[in-house]
N, C-alpha and C. Protein backbone atom coordinates (compact mmCIF):
# COMPACT_ATOMS: atom_id res chain seq x y z
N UNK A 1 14.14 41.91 40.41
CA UNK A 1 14.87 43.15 40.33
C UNK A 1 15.95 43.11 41.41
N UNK A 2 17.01 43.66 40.96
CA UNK A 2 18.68 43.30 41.87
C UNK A 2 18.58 45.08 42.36
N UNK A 3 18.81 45.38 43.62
CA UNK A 3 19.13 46.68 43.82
C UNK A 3 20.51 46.05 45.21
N UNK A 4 21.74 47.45 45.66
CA UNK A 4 22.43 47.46 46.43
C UNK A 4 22.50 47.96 47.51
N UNK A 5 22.27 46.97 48.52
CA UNK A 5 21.81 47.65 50.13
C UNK A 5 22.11 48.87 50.54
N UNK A 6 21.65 49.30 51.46
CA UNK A 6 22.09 50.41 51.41
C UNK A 6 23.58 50.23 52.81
N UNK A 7 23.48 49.39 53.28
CA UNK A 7 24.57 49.00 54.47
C UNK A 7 25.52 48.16 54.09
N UNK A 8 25.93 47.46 52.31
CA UNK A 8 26.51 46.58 52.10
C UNK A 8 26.53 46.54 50.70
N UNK A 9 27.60 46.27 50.16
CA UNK A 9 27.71 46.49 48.35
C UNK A 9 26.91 44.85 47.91
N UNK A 10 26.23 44.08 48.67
CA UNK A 10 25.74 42.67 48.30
C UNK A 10 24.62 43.22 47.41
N UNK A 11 23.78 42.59 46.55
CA UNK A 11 22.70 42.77 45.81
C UNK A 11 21.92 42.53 46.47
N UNK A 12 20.68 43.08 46.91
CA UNK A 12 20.00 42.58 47.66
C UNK A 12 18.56 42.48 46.39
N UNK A 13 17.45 41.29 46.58
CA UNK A 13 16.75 40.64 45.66
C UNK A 13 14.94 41.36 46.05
N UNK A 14 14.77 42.41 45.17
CA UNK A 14 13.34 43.10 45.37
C UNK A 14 12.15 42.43 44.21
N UNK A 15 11.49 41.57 45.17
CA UNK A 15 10.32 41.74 44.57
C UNK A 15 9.11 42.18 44.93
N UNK A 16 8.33 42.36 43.72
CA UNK A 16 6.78 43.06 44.15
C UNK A 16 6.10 42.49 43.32
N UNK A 17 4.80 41.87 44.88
CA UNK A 17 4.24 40.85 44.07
C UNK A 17 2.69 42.46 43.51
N UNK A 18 2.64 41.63 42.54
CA UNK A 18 1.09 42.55 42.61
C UNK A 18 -0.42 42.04 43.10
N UNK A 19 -1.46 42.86 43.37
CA UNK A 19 -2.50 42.65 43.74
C UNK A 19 -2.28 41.93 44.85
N UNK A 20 -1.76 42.28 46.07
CA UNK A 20 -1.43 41.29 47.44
C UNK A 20 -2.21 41.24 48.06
N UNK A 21 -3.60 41.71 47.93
CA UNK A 21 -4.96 41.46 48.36
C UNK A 21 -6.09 41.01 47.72
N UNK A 22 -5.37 40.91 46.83
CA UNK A 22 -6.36 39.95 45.73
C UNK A 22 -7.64 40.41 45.94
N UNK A 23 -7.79 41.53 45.39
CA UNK A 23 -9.21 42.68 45.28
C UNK A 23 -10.18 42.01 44.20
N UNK A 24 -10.99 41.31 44.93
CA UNK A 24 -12.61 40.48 44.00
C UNK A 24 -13.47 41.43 44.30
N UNK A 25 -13.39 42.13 43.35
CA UNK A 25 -14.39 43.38 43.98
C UNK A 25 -15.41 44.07 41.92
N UNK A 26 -15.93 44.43 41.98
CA UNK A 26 -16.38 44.92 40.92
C UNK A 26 -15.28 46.09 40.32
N UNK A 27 -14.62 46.37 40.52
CA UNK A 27 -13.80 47.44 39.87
C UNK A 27 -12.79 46.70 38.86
N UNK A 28 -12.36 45.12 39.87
CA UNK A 28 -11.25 44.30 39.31
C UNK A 28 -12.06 43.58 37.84
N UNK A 29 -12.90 43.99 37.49
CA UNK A 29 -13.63 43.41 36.33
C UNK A 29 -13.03 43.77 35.10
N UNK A 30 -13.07 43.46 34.03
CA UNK A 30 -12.82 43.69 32.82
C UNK A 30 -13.32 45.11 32.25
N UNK A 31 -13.02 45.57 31.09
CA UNK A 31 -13.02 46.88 30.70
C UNK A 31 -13.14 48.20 31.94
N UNK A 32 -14.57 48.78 31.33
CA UNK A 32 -14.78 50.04 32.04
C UNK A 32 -15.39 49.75 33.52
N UNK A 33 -15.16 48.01 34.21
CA UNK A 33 -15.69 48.22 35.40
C UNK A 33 -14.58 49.21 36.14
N UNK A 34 -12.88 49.22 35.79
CA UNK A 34 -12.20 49.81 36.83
C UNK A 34 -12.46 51.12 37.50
N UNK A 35 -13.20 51.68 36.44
CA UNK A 35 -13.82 52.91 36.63
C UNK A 35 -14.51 53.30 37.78
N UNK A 36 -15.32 52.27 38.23
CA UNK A 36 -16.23 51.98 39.35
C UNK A 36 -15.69 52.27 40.59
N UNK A 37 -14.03 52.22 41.07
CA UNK A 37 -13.90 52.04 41.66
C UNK A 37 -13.97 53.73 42.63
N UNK A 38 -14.32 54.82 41.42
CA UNK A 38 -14.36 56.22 41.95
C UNK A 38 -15.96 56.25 42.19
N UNK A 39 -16.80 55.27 41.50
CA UNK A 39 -18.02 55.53 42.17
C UNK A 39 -18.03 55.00 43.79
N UNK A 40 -17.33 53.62 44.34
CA UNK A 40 -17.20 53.15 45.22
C UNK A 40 -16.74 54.22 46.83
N UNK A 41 -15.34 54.95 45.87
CA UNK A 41 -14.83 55.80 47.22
C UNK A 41 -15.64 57.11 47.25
N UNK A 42 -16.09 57.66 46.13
CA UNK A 42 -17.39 58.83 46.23
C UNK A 42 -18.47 58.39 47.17
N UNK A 43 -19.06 56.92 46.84
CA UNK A 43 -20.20 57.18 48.01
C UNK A 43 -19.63 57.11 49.01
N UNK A 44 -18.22 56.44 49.94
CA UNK A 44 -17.89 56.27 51.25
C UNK A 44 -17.92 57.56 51.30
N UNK A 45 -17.20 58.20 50.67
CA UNK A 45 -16.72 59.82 51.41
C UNK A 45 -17.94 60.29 51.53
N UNK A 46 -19.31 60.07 51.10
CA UNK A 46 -20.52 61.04 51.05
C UNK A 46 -21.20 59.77 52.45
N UNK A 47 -21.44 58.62 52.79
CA UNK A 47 -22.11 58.39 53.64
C UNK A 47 -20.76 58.12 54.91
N UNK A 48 -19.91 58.52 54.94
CA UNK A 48 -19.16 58.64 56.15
C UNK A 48 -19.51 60.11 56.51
N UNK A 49 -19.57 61.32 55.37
CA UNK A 49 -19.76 62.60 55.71
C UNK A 49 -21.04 62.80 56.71
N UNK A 50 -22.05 62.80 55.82
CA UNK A 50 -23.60 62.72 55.87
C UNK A 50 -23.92 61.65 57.15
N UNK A 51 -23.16 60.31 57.33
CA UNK A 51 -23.28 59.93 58.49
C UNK A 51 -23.02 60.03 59.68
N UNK A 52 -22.07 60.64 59.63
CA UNK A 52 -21.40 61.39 60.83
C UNK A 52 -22.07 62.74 61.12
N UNK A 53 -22.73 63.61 59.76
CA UNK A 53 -23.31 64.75 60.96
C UNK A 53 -24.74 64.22 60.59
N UNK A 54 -25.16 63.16 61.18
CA UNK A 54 -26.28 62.91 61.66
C UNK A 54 -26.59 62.95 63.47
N UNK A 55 -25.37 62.89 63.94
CA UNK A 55 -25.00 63.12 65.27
C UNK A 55 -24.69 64.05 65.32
N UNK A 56 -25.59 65.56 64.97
CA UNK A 56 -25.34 66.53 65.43
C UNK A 56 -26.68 67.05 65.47
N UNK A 57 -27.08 67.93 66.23
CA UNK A 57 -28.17 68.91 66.49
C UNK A 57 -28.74 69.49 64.88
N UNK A 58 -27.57 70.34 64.48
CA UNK A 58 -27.70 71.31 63.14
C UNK A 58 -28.06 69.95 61.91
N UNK A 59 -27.99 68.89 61.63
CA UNK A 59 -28.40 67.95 60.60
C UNK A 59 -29.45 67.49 61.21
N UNK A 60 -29.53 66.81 62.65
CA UNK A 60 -31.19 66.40 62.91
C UNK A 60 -31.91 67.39 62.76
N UNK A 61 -31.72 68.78 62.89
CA UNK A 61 -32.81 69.72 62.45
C UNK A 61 -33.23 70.06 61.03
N UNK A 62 -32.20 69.98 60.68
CA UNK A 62 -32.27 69.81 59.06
C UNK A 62 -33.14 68.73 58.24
N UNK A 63 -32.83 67.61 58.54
CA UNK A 63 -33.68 66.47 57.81
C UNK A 63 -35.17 66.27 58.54
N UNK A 64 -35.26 67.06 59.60
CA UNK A 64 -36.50 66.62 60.33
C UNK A 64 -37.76 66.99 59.44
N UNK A 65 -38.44 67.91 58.81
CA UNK A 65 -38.81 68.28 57.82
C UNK A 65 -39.30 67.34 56.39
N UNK A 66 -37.96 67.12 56.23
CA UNK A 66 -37.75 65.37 55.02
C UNK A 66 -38.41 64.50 55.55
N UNK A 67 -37.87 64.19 57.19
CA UNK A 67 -38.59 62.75 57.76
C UNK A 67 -40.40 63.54 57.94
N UNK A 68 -40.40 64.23 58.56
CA UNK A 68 -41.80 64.19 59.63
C UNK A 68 -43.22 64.01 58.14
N UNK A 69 -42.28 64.37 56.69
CA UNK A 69 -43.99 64.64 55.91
C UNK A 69 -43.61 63.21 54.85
N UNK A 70 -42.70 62.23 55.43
CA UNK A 70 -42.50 60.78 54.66
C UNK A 70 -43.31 60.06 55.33
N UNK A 71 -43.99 59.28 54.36
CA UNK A 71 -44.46 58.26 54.79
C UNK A 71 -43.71 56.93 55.24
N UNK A 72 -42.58 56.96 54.21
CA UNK A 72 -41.58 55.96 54.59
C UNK A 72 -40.86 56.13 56.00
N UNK A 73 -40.54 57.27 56.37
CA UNK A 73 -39.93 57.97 57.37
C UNK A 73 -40.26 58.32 58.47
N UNK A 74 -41.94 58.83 58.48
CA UNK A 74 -42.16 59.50 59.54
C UNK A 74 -42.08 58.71 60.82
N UNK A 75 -42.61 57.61 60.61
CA UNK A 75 -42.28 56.81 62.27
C UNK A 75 -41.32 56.98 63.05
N UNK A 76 -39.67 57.11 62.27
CA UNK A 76 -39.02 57.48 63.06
C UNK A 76 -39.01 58.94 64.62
N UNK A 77 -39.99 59.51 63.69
CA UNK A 77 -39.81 60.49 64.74
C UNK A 77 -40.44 59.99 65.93
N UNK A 78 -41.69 59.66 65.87
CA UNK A 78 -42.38 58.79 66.63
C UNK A 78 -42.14 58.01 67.73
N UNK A 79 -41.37 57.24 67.38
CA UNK A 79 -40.26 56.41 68.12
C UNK A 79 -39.17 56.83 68.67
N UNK A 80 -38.40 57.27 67.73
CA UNK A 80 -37.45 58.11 68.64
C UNK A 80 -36.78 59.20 68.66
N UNK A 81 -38.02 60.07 68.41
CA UNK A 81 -37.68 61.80 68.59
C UNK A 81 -36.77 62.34 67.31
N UNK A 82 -36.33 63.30 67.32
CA UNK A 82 -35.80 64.39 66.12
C UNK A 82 -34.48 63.64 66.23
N UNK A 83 -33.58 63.99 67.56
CA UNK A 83 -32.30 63.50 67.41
C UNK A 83 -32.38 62.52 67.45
N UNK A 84 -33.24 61.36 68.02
CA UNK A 84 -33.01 59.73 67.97
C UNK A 84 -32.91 59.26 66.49
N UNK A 85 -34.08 60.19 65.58
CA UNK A 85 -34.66 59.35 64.27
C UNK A 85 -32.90 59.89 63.22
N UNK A 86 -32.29 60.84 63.73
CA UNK A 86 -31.49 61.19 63.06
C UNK A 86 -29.81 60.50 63.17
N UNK A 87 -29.69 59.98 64.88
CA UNK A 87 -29.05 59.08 65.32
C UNK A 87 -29.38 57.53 64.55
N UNK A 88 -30.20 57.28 64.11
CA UNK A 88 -30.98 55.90 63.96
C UNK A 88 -30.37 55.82 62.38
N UNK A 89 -30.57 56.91 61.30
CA UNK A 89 -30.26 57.38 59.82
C UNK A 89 -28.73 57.11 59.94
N UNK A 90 -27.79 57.73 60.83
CA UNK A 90 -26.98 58.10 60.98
C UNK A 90 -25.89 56.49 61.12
N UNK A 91 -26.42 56.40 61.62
CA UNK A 91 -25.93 54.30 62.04
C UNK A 91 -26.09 53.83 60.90
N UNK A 92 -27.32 53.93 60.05
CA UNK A 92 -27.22 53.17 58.75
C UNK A 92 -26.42 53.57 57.86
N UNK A 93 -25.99 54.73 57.83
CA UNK A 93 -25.09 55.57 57.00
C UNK A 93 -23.86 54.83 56.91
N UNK A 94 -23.27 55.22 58.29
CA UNK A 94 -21.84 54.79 58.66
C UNK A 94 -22.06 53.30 58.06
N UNK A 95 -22.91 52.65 58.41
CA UNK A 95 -23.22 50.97 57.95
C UNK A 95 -23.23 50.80 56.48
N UNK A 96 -23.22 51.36 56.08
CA UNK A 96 -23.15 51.79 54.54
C UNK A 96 -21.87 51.49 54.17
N UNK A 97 -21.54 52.63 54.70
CA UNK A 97 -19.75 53.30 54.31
C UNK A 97 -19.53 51.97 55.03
N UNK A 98 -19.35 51.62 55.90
CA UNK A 98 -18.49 50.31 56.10
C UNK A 98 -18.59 49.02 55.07
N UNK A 99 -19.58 48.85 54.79
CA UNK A 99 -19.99 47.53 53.97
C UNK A 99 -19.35 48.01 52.46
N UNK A 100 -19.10 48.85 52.17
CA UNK A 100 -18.55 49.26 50.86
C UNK A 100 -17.01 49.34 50.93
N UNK A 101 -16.93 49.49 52.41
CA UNK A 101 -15.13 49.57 52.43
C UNK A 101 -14.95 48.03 52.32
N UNK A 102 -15.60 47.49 53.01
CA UNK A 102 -15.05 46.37 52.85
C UNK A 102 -15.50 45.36 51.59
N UNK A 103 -16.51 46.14 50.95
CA UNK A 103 -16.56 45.33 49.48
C UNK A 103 -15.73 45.95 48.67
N UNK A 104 -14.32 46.04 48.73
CA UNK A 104 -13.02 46.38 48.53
C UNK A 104 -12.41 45.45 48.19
N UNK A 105 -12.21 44.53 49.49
CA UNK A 105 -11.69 43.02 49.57
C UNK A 105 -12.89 41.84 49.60
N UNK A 106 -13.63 41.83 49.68
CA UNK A 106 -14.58 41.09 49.64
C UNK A 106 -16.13 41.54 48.89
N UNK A 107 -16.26 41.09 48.09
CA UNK A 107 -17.68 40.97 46.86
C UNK A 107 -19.20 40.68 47.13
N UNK A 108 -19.25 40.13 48.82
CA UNK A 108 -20.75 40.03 49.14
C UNK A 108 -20.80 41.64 50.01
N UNK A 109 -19.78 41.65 50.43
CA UNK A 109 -20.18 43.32 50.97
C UNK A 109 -20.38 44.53 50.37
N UNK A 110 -19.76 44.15 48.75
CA UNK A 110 -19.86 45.22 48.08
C UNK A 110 -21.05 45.21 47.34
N UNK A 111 -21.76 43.59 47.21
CA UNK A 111 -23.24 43.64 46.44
C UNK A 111 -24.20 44.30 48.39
N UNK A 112 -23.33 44.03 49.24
CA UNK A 112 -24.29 44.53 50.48
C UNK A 112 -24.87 45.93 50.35
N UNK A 113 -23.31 46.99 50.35
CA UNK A 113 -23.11 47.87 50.53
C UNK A 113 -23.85 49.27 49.19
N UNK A 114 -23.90 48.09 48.33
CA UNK A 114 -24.65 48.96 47.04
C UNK A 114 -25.93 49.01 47.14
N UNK A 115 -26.56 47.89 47.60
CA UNK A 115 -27.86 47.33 47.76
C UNK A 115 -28.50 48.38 49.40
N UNK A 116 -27.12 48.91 50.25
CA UNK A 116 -27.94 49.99 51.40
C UNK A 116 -27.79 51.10 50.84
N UNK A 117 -27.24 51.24 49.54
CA UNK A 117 -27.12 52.52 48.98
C UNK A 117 -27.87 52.98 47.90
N UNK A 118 -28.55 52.13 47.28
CA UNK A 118 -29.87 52.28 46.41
C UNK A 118 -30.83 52.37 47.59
N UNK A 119 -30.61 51.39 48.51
CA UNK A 119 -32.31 51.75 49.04
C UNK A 119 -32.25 52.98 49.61
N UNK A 120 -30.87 53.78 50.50
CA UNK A 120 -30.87 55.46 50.85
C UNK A 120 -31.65 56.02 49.85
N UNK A 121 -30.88 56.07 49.08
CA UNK A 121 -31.39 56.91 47.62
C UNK A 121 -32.78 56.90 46.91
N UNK A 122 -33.28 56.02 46.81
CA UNK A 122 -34.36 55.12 46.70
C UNK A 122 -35.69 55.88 47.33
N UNK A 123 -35.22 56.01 49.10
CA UNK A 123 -36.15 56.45 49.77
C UNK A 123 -35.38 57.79 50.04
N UNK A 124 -34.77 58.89 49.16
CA UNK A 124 -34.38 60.22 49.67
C UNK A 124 -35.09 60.42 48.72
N UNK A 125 -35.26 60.15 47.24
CA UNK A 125 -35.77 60.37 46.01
C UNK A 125 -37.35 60.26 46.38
N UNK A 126 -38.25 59.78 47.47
CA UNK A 126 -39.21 59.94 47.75
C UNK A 126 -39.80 60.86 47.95
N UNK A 127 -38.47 61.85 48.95
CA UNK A 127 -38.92 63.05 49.70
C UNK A 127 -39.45 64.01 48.82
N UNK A 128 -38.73 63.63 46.98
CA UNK A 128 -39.26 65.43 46.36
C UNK A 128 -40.44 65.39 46.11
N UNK A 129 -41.58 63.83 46.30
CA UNK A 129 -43.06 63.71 46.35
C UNK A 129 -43.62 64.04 47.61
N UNK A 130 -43.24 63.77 48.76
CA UNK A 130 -43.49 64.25 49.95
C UNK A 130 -43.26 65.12 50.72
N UNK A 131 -41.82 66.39 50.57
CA UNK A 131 -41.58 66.94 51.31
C UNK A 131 -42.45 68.32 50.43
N UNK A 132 -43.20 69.10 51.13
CA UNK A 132 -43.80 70.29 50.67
C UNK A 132 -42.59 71.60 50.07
N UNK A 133 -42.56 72.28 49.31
CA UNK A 133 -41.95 73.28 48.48
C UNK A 133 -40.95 72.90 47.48
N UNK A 134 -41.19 71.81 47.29
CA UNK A 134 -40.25 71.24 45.96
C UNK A 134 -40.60 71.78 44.77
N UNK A 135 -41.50 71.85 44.82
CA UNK A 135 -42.26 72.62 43.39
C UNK A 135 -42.14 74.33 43.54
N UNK A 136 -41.37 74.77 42.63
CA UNK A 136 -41.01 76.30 42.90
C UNK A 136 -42.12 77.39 42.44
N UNK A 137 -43.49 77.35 43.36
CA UNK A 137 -45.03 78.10 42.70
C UNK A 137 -44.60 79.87 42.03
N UNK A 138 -43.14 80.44 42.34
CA UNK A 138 -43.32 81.43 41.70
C UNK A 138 -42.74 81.63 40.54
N UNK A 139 -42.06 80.36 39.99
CA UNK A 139 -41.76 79.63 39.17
C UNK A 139 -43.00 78.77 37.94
N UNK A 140 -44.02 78.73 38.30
CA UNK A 140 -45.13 78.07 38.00
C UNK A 140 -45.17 77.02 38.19
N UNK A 141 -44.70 76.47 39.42
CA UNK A 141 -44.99 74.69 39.79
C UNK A 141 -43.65 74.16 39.06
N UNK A 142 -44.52 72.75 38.98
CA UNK A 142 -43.61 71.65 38.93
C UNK A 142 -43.69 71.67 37.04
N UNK A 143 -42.27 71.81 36.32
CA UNK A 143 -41.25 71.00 36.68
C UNK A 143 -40.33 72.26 37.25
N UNK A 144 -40.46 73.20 37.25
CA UNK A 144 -39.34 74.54 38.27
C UNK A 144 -39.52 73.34 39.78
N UNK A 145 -38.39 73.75 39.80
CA UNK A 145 -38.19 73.17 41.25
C UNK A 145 -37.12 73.89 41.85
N UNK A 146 -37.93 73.81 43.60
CA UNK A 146 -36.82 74.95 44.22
C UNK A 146 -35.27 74.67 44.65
N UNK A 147 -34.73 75.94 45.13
CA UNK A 147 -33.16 75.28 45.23
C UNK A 147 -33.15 74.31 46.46
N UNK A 148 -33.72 74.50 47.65
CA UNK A 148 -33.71 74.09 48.77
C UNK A 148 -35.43 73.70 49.15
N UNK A 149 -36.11 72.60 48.92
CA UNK A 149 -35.35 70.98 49.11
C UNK A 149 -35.33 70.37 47.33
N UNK A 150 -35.80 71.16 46.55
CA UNK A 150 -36.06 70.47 45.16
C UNK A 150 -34.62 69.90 44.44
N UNK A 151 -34.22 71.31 44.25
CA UNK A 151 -32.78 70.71 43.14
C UNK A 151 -31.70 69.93 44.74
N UNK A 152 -31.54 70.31 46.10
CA UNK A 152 -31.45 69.28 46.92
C UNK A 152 -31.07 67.94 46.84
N UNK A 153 -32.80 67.25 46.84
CA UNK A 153 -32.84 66.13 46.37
C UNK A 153 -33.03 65.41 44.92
N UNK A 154 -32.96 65.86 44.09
CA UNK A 154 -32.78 65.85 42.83
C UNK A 154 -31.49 65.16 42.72
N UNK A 155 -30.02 65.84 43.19
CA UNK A 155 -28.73 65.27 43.11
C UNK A 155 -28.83 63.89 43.52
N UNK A 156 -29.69 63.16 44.68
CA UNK A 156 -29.99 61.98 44.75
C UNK A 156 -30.20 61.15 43.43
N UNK A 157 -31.11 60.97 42.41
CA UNK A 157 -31.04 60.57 41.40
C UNK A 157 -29.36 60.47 40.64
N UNK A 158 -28.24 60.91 40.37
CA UNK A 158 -27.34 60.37 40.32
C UNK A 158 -26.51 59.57 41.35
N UNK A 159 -26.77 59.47 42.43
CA UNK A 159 -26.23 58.96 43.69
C UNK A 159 -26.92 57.25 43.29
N UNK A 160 -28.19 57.65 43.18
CA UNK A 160 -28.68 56.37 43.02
C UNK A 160 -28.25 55.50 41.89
N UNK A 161 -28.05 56.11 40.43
CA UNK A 161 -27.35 55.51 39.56
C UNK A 161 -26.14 54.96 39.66
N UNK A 162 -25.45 55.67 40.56
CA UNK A 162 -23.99 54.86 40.96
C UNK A 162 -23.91 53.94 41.62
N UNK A 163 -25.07 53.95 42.54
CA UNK A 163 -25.47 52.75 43.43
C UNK A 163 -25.74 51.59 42.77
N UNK A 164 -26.51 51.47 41.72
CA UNK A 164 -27.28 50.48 40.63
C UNK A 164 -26.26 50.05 39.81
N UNK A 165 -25.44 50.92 39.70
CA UNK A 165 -23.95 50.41 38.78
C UNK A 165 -22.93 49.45 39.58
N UNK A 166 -23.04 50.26 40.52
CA UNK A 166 -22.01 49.38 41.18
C UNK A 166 -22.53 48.03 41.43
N UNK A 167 -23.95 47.75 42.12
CA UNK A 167 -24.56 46.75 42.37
C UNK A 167 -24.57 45.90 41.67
N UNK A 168 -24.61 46.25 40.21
CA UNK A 168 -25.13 45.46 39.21
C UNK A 168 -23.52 44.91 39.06
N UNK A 169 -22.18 45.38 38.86
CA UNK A 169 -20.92 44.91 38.72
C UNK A 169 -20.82 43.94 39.91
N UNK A 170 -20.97 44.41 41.16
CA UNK A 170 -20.87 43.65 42.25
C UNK A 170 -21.63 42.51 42.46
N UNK A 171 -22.38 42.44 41.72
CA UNK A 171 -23.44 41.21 41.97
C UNK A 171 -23.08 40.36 41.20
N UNK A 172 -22.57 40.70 39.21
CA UNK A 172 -22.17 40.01 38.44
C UNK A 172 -20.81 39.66 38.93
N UNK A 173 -19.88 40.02 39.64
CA UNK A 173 -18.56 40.02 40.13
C UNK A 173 -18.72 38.68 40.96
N UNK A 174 -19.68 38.84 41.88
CA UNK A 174 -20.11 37.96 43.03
C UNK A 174 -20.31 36.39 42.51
N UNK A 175 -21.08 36.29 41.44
CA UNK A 175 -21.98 35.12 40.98
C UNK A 175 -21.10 34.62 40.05
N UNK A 176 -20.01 35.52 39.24
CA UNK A 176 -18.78 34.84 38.54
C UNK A 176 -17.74 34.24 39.51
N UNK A 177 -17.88 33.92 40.71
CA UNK A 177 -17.06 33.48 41.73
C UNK A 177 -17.40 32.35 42.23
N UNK A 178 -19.17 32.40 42.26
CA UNK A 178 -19.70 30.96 42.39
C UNK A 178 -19.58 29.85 41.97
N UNK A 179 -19.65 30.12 40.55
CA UNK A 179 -19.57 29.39 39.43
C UNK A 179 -18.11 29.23 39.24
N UNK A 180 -17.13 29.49 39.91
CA UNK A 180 -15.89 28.87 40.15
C UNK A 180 -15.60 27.66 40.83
């Protein structure tokens, strides 16, 4: 493409290359993977959110509850207190969101980053067996479930599906690279 400087009537010569990062990532896949790529920036924005107010007072008090009646979980408190176990969540979070930013440009971080994001989900989807009042009793039990922690953690179950999607693109993305 010929355009005219803006300091000189010469033609000056514009090109644009495309893909200048050469994105091997599950989104760059064929058909409806491009799609993926809104499941990808949805979870950053949700474990940069969620990871960041894990370093606060008002969220370690909040999840303490979730952790203290998990079996998967409860140790944390154990070890290292309300705000530690929530500081500790909070690191894996952000570790999350990073490994997904960067399975952007690179395809083992994005099978990384899916793979810490099923197992979040994985083990949040635990809590509606373990955390007490999920089942809404003036409701008549289970399947009523309450607003706060039931339908809550419930939204987890699609979090996790996006996780499994992506994983599953990112992994097939990954292993079509090998075999190059």
């Amino acid at each position: 493409m010929s355009r005219t400087s803006l300091f000189t009537s010469e033609p000056v010569n514009v090109s644009i290359r495309s893909n200048q990062f050469n994105l091997q990532i599950a989104e760059k896949g064929e058909g409806s993977f491009s799609l993926l790529a809104f499941n990808r920036w949805a979870l950053i924005i949700i474990f940069l959110w969620f990871g960041g107010m894990k370093f606060t007072a008002y969220e370690a008090q909040g999840i303490a509850p979730l952790i203290a009646n998990s079996p998967i979980m409860g140790w944390l408190h154990t070890l290292f207190g309300i705000q530690g176990a929530s500081y500790v969540i909070g690191i894996l979070e952000l570790g999350t969101a990073a490994a997904l930013i960067l399975g952007a440009f690179k395809p083992i971080f994005s099978v990384l980053g899916s793979a810490m994001s099923i197992a979040t989900y994985a083990i949040t989807l635990t809590f509606f067996f373990t955390t007490p009042g999920v089942a809404e009793m003036t409701a008549g039990g289970l399947p009523a479930i309450s607003a706060m922690p039931g339908q809550f953690l419930l939204k987890d179950l699609v979090l996790l599906a996006a996780s499994v999607t992506l994983f599953v693109a990112s992994f097939q993305n990954l292993r079509g690279g090998f075999r190059r």
